[in-house]
Protein backbone atom coordinates (compact mmCIF):
# COMPACT_ATOMS: atom_id res chain seq x y z
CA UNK A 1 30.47 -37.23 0.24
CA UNK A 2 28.73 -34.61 1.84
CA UNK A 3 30.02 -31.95 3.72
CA UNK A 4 28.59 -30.79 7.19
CA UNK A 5 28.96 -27.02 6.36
CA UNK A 6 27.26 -27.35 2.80
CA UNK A 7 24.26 -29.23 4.19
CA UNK A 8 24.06 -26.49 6.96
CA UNK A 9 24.09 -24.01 3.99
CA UNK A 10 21.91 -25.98 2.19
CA UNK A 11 19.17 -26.41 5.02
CA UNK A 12 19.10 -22.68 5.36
CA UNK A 13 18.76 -21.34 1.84
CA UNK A 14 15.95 -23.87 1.76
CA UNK A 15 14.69 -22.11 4.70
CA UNK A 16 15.01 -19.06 3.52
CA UNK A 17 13.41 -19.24 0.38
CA UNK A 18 10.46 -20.61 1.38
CA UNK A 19 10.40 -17.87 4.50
CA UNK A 20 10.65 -15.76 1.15
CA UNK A 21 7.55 -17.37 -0.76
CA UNK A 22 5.26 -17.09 2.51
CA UNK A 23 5.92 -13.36 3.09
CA UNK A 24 5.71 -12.80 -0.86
CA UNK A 25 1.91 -14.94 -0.45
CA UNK A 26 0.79 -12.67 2.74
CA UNK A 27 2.12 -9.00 1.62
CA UNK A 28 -1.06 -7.48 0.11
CA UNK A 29 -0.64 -4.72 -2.41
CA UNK A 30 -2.87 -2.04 -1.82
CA UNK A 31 -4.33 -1.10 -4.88
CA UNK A 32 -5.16 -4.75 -5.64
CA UNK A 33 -8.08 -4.23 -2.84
CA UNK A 34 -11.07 -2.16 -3.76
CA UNK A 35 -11.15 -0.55 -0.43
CA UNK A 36 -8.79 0.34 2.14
CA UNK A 37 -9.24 2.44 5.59
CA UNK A 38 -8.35 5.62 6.69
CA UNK A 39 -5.05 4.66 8.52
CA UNK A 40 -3.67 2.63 5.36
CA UNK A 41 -4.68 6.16 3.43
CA UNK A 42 -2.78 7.82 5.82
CA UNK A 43 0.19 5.62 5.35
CA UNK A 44 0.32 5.32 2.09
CA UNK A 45 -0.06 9.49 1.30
CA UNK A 46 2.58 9.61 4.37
CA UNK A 47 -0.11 12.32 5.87
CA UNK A 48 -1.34 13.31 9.21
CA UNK A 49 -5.02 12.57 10.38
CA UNK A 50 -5.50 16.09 10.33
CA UNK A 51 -4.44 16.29 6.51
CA UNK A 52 -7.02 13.46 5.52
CA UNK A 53 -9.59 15.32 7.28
CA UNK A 54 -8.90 18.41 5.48
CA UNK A 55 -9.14 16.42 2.17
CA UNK A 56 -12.02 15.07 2.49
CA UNK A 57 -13.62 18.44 4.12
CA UNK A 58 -12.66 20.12 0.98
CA UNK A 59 -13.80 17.53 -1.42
CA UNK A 60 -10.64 16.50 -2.56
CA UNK A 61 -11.22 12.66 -1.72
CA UNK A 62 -14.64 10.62 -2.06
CA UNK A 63 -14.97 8.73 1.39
CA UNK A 64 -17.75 6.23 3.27
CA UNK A 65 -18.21 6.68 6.86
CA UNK A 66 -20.25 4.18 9.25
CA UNK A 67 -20.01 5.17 12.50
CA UNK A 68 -16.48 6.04 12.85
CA UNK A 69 -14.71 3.68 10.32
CA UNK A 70 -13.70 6.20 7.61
CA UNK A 71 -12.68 3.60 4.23
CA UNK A 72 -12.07 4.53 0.51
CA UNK A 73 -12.56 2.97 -2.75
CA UNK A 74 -8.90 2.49 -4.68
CA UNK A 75 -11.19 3.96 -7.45
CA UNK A 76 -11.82 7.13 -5.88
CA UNK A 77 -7.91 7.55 -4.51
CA UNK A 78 -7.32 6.76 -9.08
CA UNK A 79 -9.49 9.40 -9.54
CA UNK A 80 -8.19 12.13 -6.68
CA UNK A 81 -4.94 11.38 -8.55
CA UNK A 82 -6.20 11.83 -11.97
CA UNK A 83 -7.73 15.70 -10.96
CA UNK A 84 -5.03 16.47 -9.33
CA UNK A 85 -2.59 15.32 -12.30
CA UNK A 86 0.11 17.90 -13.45
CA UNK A 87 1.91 16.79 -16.60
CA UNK A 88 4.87 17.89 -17.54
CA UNK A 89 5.55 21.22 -19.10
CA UNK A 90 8.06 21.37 -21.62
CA UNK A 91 10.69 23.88 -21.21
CA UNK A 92 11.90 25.86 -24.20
């Protein structure tokens, strides 16, 4: 015999798990896109407009421009990283 407060439960880990699997299906990770624009850059560096501006003024960042839409290729944000890399130094 069932119980009212189980079957409740029941209904709404159902619910809940599938809310779970359609977020999971709609979140898109950004560096499984081959471009992205100049606000998700912004977001994901955590920098101001102004910043992005300067880094692409000074080179630091390969960028296409049509009219105003600014957008990036993941593979030039890889390689911005890669120059810009600063291993570790061992202490001794």
């Amino acid at each position: 015999m069932s119980h009212p407060f189980q079957d409740s439960l029941n209904n709404i880990e159902n619910r809940l798990e599938e809310l779970t699997k359609l977020v999971t299906k709609k979140q898109e990770k950004v560096f499984d896109k081959v471009i992205i624009d100049n606000d998700e850059f912004q977001r994901l560096f955590k920098i101001s407009p102004g910043t992005a501006s300067n880094w692409r003024e000074k080179g630091l960042i390969a960028y296409s421009q049509m009219n105003n839409k600014i957008v990036y290729k993941i593979e030039d944000i890889n390689t911005m990283l890669d120059n810009n890399y600063r291993p570790f130094k061992k202490q001794l």
